[in-house]
Protein backbone atom coordinates (compact mmCIF):
# COMPACT_ATOMS: atom_id res chain seq x y z
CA UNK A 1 0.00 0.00 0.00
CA UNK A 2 1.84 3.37 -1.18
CA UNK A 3 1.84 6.12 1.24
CA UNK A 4 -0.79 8.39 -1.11
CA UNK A 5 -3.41 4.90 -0.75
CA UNK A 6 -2.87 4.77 2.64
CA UNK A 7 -3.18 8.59 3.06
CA UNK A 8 -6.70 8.77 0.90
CA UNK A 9 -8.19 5.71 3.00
CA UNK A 10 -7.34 7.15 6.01
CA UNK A 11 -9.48 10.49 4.78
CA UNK A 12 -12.47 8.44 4.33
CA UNK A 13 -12.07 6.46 7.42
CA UNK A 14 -11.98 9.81 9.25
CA UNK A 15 -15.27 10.58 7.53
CA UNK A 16 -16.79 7.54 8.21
CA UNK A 17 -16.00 7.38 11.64
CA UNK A 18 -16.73 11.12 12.21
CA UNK A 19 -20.15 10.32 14.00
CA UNK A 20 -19.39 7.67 16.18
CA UNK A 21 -19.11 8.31 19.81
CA UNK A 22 -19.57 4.46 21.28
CA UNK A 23 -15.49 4.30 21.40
CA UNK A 24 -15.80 2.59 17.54
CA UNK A 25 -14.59 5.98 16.43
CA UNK A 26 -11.57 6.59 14.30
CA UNK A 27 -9.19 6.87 17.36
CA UNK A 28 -9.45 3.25 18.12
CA UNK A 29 -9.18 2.01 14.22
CA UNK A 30 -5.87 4.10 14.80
CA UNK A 31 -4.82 2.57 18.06
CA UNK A 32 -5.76 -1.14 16.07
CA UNK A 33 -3.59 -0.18 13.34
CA UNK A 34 -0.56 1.13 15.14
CA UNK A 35 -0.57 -1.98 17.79
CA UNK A 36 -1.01 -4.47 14.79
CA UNK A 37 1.49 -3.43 12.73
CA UNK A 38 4.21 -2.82 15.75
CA UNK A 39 2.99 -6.92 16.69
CA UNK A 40 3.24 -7.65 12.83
CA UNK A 41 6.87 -6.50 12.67
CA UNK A 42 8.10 -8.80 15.49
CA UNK A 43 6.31 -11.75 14.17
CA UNK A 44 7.19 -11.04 10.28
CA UNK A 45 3.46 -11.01 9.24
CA UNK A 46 2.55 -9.53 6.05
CA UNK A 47 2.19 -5.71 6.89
CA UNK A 48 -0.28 -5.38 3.80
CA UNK A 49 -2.80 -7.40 4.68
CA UNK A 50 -2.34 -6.59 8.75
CA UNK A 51 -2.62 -3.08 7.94
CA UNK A 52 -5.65 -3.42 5.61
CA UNK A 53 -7.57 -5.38 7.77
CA UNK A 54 -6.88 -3.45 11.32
CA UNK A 55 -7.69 -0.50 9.35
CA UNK A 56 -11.17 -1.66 7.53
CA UNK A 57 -12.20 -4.57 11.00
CA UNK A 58 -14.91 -2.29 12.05
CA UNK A 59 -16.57 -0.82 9.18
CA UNK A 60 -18.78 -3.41 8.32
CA UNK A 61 -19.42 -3.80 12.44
CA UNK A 62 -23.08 -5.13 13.39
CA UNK A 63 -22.99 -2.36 16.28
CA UNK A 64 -21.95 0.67 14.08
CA UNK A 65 -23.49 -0.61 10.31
CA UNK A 66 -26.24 -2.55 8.71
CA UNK A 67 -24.34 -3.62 5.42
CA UNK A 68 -24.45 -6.55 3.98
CA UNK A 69 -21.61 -8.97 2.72
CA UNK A 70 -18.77 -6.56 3.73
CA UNK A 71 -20.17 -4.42 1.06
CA UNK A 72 -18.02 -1.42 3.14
CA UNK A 73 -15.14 -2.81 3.14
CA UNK A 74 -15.15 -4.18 -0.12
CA UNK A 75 -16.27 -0.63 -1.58
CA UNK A 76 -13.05 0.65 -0.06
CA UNK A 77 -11.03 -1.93 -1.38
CA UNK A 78 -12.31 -1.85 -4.99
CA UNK A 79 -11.91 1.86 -5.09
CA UNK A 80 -8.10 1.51 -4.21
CA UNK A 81 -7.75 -1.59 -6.41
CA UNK A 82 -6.65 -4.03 -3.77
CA UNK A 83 -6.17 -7.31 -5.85
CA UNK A 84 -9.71 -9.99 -5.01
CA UNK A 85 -7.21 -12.59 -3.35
CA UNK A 86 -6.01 -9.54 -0.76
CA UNK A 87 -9.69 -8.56 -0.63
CA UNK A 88 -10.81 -12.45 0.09
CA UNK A 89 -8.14 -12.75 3.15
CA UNK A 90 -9.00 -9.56 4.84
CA UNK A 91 -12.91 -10.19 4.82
CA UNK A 92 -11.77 -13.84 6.20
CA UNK A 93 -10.45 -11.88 9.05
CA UNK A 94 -12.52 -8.69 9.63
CA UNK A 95 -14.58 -12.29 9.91
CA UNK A 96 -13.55 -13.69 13.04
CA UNK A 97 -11.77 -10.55 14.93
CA UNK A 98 -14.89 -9.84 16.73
CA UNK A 99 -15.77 -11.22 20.73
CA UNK A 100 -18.74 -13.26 19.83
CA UNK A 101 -19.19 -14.81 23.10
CA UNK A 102 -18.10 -18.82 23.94
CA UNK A 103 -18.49 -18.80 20.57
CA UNK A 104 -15.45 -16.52 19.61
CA UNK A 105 -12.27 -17.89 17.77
CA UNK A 106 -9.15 -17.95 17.16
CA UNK A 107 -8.41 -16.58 13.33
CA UNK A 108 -6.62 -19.12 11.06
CA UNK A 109 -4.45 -17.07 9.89
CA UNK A 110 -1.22 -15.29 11.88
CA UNK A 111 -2.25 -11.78 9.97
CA UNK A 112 -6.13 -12.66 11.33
CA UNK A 113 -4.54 -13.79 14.71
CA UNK A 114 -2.41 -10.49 15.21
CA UNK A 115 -5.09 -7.84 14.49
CA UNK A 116 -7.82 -9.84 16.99
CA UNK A 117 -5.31 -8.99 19.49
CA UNK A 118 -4.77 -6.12 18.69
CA UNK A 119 -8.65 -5.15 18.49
CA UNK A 120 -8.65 -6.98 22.03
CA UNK A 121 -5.95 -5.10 23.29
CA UNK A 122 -7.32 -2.25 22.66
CA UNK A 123 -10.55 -3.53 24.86
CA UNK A 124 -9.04 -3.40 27.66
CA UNK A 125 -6.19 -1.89 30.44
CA UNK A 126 -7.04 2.41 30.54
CA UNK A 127 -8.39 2.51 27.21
CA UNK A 128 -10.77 -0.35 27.83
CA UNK A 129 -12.21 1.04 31.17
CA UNK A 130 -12.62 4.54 29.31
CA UNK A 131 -14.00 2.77 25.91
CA UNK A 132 -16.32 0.38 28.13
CA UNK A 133 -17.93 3.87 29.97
CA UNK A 134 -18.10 5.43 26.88
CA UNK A 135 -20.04 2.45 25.20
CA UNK A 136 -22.10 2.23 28.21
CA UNK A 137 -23.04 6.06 28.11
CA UNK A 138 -23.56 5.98 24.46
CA UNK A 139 -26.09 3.20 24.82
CA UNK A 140 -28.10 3.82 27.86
CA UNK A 141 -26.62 1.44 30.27
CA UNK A 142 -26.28 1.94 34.22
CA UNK A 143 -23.33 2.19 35.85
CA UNK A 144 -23.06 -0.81 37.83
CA UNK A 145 -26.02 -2.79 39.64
CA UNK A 146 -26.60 -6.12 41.80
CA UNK A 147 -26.93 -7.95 38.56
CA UNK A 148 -25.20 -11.14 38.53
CA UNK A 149 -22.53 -11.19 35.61
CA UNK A 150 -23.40 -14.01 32.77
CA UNK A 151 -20.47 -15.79 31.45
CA UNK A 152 -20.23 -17.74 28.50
CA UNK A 153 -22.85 -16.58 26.53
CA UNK A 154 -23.24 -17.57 23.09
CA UNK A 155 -23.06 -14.76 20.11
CA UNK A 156 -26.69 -14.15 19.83
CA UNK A 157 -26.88 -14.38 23.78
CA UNK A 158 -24.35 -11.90 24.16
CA UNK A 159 -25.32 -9.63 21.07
CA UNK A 160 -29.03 -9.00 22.96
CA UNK A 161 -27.64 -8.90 26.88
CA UNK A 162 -27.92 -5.09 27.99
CA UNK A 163 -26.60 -5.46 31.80
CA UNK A 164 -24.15 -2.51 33.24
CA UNK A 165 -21.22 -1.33 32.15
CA UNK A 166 -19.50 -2.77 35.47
CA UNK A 167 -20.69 -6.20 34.26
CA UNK A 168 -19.38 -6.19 31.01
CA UNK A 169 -15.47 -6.51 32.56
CA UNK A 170 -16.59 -9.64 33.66
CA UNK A 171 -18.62 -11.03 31.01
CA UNK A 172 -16.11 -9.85 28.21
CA UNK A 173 -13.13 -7.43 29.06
CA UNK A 174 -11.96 -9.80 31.78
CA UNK A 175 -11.83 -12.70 29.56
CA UNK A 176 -9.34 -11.34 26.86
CA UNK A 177 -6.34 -11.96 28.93
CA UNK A 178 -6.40 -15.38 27.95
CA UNK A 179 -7.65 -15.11 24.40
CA UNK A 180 -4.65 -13.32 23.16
CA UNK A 181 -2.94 -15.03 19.91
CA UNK A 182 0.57 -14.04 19.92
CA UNK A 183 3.25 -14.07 22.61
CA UNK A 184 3.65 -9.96 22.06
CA UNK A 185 0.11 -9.52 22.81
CA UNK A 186 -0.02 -11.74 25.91
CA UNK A 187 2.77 -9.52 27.20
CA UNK A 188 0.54 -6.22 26.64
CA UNK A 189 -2.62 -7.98 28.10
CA UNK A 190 -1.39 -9.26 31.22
CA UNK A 191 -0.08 -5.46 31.76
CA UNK A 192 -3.55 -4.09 31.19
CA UNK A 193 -5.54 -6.87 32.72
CA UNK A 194 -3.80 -6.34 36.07
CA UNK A 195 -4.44 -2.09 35.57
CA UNK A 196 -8.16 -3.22 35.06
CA UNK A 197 -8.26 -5.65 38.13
CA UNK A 198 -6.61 -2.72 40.10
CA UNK A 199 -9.17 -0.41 39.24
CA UNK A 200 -12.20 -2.65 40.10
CA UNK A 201 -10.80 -3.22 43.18
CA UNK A 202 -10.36 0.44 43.96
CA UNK A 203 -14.38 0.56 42.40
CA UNK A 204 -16.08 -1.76 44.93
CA UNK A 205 -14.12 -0.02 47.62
CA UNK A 206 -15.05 3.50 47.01
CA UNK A 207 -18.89 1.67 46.14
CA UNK A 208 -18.66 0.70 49.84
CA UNK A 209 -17.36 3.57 51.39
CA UNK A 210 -13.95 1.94 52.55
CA UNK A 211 -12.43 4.85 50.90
C-alpha cells in the first residue's frame, strides 16, 4: 500500500467514523492499526494485509453498520484496487476478529490472529475502562447494579444482553487476557488486565465507602 493509498483511505475512514461516539470511532481504528502493525513486525506477518484489515475490521461492524456482505469494506477496497485474493483474506479476518461470546475464535491465519489482538488489546487496560464507559453512556446502560454477571454466553446471547457497564469486565473485558494469539500480545494484556483488576478493586471499595 503506497503512502498516497494509505493517506486517501485514512481520509475516508476519518469521515466515516466522524459520527461515532460508542469508542468505535476513528481513534481506536488508529490505536488497532498502530498496535497491529508494531505486533506484525516482530512476528514477520505480512504488513499489507495486517494493515488493511486493522484499518477496515470495524466498518462493516453489526454495532456501528447494517451492510451486507462486507459491502463497506469491499467498496473501499475496490476503489483503491486491492487485488480480489487480498480482498478475500481480509474479509476472512474482519470475519472472526470480533468477541462473539463462547463462541469466539481464534483466526486461522497469523495476519487474522495479530489484528484480533490487537482489536482486544485495545478492549481493555485504561483505554478499555474509558471505551467500556463510553459504550455504556452511548447506549443507555447503568453504571453498575446487583446484577449477577453471565459468562459464557453464546453470540446471539451476548449480542441482545444489555446489563451494566460494570458487568461487562466480567462477562467480556476480563476474559481477553487469555484469548490473546501471539506471545507480544499476551505480554501487553497481562499489563492491562492487572491495571483493570486494580481499578475494580479500587471501584467496589469506594462503592462501599472503605475509601
Amino acid at each position: 500500500m503506497t503512502k498516497e493509498v494509505l493517506d486517501s483511505l485514512l481520509s475516508n475512514l476519518q469521515e466515516f467514523f466522524k459520527d461515532d461516539y460508542s469508542g468505535h470511532d476513528f481513534n481506536h481504528t488508529m490505536r488497532v492499526y498502530k498496535l497491529a502493525n508494531n505486533i506484525a513486525i516482530q512476528e514477520h506477518a505480512n504488513l499489507e494485509i495486517v494493515s488493511l484489515a486493522a484499518l477496515l475490521h470495524d466498518v462493516d461492524d453489526v454495532k456501528l453498520t447494517q451492510s451486507i456482505n462486507y459491502q463497506n469494506a469491499r467498496l473501499l477496497m475496490n476503489r483503491y484496487g486491492i487485488d480480489k485474493a487480498t480482498q478475500e483474506e481480509v474479509i476472512a479476518i474482519i470475519q472472526d476478529v470480533s468477541f462473539k461470546g463462547n463462541q469466539s475464535k481464534s483466526p486461522s491465519t497469523l495476519e487474522g490472529k495479530i489484528v484480533q489482538d490487537a482489536d482486544r488489546l485495545d478492549a481493555i487496560g485504561a483505554i478499555g475502562i474509558a471505551r467500556a464507559f463510553t459504550f455504556g453512556g452511548n447506549h443507555s446502560r447503568p453504571l453498575y447494579n446487583d446484577e449477577k454477571p453471565e459468562r459464557n454466553m453464546d453470540e446471539a446471547s451476548y449480542r441482545q444482553h444489555q446489563s451494566s457497564t460494570i458487568n461487562h469486565f466480567y462477562e467480556k473485558l476480563l476474559l481477553l487476557k487469555d484469548m490473546m494469539n501471539t506471545e507480544c500480545a499476551r505480554v501487553l494484556a497481562d499489563q492491562r488486565h492487572q491495571f483493570m483488576v486494580n481499578y475494580l478493586e479500587e471501584f467496589f471499595d469506594e462503592i462501599e465507602g472503605k475509601k
